[in-house]
Each structure stands twice: as structure tokens, then as C-alpha cells.
C-alpha atoms as a PDB file:
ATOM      1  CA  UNK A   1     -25.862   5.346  -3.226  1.00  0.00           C
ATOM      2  CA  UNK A   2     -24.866   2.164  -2.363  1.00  0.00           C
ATOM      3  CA  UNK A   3     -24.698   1.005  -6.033  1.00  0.00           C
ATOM      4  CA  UNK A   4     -22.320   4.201  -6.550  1.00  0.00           C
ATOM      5  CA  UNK A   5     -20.103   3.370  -3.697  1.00  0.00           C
ATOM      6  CA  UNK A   6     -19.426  -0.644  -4.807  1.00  0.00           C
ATOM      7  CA  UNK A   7     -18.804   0.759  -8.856  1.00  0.00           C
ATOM      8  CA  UNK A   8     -16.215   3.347  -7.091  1.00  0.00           C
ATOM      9  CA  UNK A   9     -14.753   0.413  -4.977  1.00  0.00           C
ATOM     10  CA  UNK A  10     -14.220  -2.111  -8.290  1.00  0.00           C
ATOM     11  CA  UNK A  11     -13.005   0.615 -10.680  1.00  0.00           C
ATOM     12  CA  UNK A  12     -10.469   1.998  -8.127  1.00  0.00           C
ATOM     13  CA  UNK A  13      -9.160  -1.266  -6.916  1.00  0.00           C
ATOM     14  CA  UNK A  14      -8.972  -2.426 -10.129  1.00  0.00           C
ATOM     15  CA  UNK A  15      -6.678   0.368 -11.166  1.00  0.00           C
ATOM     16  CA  UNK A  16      -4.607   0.044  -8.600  1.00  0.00           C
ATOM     17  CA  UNK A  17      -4.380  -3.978  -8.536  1.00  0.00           C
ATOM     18  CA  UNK A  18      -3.782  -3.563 -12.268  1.00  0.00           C
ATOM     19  CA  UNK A  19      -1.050  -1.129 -11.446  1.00  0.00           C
ATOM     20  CA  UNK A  20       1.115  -2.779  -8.235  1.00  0.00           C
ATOM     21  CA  UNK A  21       0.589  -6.507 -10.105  1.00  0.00           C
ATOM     22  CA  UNK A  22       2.110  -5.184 -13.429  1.00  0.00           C
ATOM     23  CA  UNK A  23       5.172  -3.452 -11.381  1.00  0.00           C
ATOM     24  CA  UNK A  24       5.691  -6.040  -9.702  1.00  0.00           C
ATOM     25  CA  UNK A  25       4.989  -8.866 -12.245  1.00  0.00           C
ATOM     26  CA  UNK A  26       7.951  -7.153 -14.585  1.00  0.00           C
ATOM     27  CA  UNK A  27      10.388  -6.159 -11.726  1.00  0.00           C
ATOM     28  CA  UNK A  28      13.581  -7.537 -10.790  1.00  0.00           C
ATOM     29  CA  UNK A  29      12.672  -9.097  -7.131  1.00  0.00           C
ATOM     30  CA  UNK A  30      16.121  -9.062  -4.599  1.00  0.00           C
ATOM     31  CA  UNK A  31      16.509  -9.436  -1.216  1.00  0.00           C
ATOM     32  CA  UNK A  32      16.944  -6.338   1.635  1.00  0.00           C
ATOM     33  CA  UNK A  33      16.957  -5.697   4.866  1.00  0.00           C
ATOM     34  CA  UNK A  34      16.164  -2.919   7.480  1.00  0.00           C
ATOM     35  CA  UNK A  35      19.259  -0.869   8.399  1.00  0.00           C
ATOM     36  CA  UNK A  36      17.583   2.092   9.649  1.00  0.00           C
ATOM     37  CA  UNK A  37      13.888   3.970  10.066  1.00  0.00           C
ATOM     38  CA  UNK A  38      12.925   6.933   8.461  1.00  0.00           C
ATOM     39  CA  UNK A  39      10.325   9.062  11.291  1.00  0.00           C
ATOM     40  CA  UNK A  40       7.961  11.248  10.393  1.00  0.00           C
ATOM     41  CA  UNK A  41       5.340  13.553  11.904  1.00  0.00           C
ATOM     42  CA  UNK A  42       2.022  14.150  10.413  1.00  0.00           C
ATOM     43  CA  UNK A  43      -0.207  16.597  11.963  1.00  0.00           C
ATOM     44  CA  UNK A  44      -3.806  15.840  11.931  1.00  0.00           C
ATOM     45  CA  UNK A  45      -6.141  17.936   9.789  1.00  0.00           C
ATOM     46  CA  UNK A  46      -9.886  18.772   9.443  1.00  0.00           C
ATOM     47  CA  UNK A  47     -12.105  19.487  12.234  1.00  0.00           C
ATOM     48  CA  UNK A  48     -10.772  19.075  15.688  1.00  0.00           C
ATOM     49  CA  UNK A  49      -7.273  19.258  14.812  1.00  0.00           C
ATOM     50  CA  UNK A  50      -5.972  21.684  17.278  1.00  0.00           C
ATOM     51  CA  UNK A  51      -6.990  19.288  20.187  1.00  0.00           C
ATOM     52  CA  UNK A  52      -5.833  16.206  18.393  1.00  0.00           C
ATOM     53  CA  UNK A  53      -2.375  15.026  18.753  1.00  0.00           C
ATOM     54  CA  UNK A  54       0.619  14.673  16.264  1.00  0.00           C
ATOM     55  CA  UNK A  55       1.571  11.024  15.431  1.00  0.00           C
ATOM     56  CA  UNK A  56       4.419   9.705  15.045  1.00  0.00           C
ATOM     57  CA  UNK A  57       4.849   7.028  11.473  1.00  0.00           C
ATOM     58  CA  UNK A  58       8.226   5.378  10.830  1.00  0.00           C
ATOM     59  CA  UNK A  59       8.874   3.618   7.362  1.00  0.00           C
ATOM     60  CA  UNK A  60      11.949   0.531   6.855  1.00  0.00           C
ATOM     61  CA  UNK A  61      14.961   2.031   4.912  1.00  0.00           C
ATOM     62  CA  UNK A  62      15.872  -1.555   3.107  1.00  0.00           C
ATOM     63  CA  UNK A  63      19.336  -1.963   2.279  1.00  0.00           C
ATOM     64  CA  UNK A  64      20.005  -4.292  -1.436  1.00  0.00           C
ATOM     65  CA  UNK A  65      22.541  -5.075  -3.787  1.00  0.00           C
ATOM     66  CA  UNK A  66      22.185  -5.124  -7.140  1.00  0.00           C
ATOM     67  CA  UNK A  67      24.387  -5.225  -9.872  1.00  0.00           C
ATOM     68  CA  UNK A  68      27.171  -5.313  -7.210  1.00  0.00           C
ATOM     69  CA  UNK A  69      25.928  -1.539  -5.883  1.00  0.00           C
ATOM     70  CA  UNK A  70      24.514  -1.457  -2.642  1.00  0.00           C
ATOM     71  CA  UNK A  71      21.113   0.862  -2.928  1.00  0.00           C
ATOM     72  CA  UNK A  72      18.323   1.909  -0.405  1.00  0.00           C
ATOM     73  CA  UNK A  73      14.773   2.591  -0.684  1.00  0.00           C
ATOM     74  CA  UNK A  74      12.147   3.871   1.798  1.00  0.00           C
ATOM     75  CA  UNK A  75       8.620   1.416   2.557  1.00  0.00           C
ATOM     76  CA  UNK A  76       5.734   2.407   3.419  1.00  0.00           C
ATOM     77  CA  UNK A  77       4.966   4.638   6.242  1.00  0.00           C
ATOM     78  CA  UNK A  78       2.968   3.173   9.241  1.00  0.00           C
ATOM     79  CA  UNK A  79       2.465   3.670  13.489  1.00  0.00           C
ATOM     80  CA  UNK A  80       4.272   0.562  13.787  1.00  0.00           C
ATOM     81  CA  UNK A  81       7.821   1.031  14.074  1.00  0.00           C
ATOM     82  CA  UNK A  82       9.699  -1.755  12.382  1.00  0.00           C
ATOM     83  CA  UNK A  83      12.684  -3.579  13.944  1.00  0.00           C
ATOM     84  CA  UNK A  84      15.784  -3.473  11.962  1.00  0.00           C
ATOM     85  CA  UNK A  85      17.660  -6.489  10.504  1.00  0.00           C
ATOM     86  CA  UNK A  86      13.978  -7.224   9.148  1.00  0.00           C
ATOM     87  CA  UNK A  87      14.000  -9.074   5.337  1.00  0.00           C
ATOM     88  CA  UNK A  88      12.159  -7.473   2.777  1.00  0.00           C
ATOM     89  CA  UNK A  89      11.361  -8.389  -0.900  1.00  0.00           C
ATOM     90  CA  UNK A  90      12.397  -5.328  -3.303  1.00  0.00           C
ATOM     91  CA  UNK A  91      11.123  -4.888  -6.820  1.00  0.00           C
ATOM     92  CA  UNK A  92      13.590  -2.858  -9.370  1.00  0.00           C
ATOM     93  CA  UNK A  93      11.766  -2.109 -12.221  1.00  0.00           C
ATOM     94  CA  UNK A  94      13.725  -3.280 -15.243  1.00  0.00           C
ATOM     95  CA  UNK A  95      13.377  -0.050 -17.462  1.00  0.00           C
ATOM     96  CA  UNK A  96      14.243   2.352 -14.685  1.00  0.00           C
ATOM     97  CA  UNK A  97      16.675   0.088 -12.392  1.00  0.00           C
ATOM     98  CA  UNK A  98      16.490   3.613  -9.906  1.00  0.00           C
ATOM     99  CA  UNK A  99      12.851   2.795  -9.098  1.00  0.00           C
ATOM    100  CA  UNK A 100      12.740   0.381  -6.536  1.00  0.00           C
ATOM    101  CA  UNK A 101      10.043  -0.797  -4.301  1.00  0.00           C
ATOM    102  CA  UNK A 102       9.098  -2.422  -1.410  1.00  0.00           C
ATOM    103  CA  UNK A 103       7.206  -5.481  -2.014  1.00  0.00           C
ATOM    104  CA  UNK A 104       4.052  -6.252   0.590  1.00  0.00           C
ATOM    105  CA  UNK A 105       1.993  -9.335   0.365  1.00  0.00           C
ATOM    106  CA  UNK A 106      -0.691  -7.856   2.295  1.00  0.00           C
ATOM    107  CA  UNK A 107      -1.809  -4.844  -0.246  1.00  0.00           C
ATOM    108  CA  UNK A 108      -2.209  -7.260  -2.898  1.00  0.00           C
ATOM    109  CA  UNK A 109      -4.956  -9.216  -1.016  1.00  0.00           C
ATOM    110  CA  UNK A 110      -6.322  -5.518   0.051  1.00  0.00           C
ATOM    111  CA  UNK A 111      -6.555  -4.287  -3.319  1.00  0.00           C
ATOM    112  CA  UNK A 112      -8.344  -7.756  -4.287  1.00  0.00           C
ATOM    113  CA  UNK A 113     -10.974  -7.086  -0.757  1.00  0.00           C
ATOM    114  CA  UNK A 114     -12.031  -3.543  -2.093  1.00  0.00           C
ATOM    115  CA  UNK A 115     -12.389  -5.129  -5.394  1.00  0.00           C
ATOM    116  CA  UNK A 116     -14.571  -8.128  -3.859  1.00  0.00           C
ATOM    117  CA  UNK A 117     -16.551  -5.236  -1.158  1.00  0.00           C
ATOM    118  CA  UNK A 118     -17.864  -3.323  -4.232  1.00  0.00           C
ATOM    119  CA  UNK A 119     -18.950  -6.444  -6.086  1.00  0.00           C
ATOM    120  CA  UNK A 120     -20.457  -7.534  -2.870  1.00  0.00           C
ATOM    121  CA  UNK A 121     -22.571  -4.002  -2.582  1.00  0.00           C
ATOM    122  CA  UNK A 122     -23.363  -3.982  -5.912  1.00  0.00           C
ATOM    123  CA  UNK A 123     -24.886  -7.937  -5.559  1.00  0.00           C
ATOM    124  CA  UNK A 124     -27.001  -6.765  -2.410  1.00  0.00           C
ATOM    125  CA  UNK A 125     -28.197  -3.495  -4.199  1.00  0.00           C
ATOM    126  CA  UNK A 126     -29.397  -5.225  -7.165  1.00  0.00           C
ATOM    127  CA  UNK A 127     -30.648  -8.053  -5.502  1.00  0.00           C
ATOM    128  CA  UNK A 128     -32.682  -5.876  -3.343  1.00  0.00           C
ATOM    129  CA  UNK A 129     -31.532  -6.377  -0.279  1.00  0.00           C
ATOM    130  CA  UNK A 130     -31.183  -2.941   1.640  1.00  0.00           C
ATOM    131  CA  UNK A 131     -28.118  -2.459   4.114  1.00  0.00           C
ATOM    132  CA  UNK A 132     -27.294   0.907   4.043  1.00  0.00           C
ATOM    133  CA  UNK A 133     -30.148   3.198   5.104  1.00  0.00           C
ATOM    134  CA  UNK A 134     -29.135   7.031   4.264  1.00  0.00           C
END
């Protein structure tokens, strides 16, 4: 099982790495900024969910310029709420200058730690070593 679960964690963090480094490696990169918050609520689901409360997420609606037009596009959604007047890196893909995209540092190093988790399972699986007892 363990040998299963580090193959899953390489294949799908290589697609994905593959995926956010090509966007990003062929976009146009501008400068925003935070001018407002987008709030949503998600209910929880699954087992337990009518004692569990809703939760609040707010995502950055960044403000750029490009080609003299001022556009917006909506980040990620997280618990933290972030402050406006906050700079952002945006990616406008070249072929389809309506896609835009926030650009995060951080998901690039966790797509590269689920990558580096399965080959790490995989190495203690095949070397013998037994950490996960199911």
C-alpha cells in the first residue's frame, strides 16, 4: 500500500508541477494588487456535518493593467483573510490574454514536496524498511 500511495503522490504532482510551471513559464508576468476580497461560505460535508460549523474563506481580487486596460482576477481561496493594498505577481497567458492567474511561490515548492514524499515512500518500501503498518 505504501508503494501505491508514493506512485500516486509522483504521478499526480508531476502532472500538476508539469501543468502550473508550463502556465506560468509562457505567461505574461505583471504586477497587481488587492483592492477587494471575495468571501465565501463552504459548508462542511461527510460525516458529522450537521454539528460542524460553516467556515468562512476569502480569496484577493488583484487589480492589473495590461495593455493599458485595467483587469481583475480572483486568487486562491483560503481562512486567512488577506489585507488589501497587498502586491501580487499575475500570469496572463499569452494565447488567451482573458486567463489570468495568480502567481504563488509556495505551490510550486508544494507540488515539488508531494513529488519528493512519494519518492521518499517508494525508497523506504523497496528498501524494506516498514513505516506504515495497515
Amino acid at each position: 500500500m505504501p508503494l501505491l500511495a508514493g506512485i500516486f503522490l509522483i504521478i499526480c504532482g508531476s502532472i500538476l508541477l508539469i501543468k502550473h510551471l508550463s502556465f506560468f513559464k509562457n505567461a505574461i508576468m505583471v504586477d497587481g494588487v488587492c483592492t477587494s476580497v471575495d468571501r465565501d461560505l463552504r459548508r462542511p460535508s461527510g460525516r458529522g456535518r450537521t454539528f460542524a460549523k460553516d467556515i468562512v474563506v476569502y480569496a484577493p481580487v488583484v487589480t492589473f493593467t495590461f495593455d493599458g486596460e485595467e483587469r481583475k482576477t480572483v486568487g486562491k481561496f483560503s481562512k486567512k483573510m488577506p489585507k488589501l493594498g497587498t502586491k501580487y505577481r499575475v500570469g496572463i497567458n499569452p494565447v488567451l490574454i482573458e486567463e489570468a492567474r495568480v502567481f504563488y511561490p509556495l505551490e510550486t515548492w508544494l507540488l515539488i514536496g508531494m513529488i519528493v514524499l512519494g519518492v521518499v515512500m517508494c525508497a523506504l518500501y523497496l528498501s524494506g524498511i516498514n513505516f506504515i503498518r495497515l
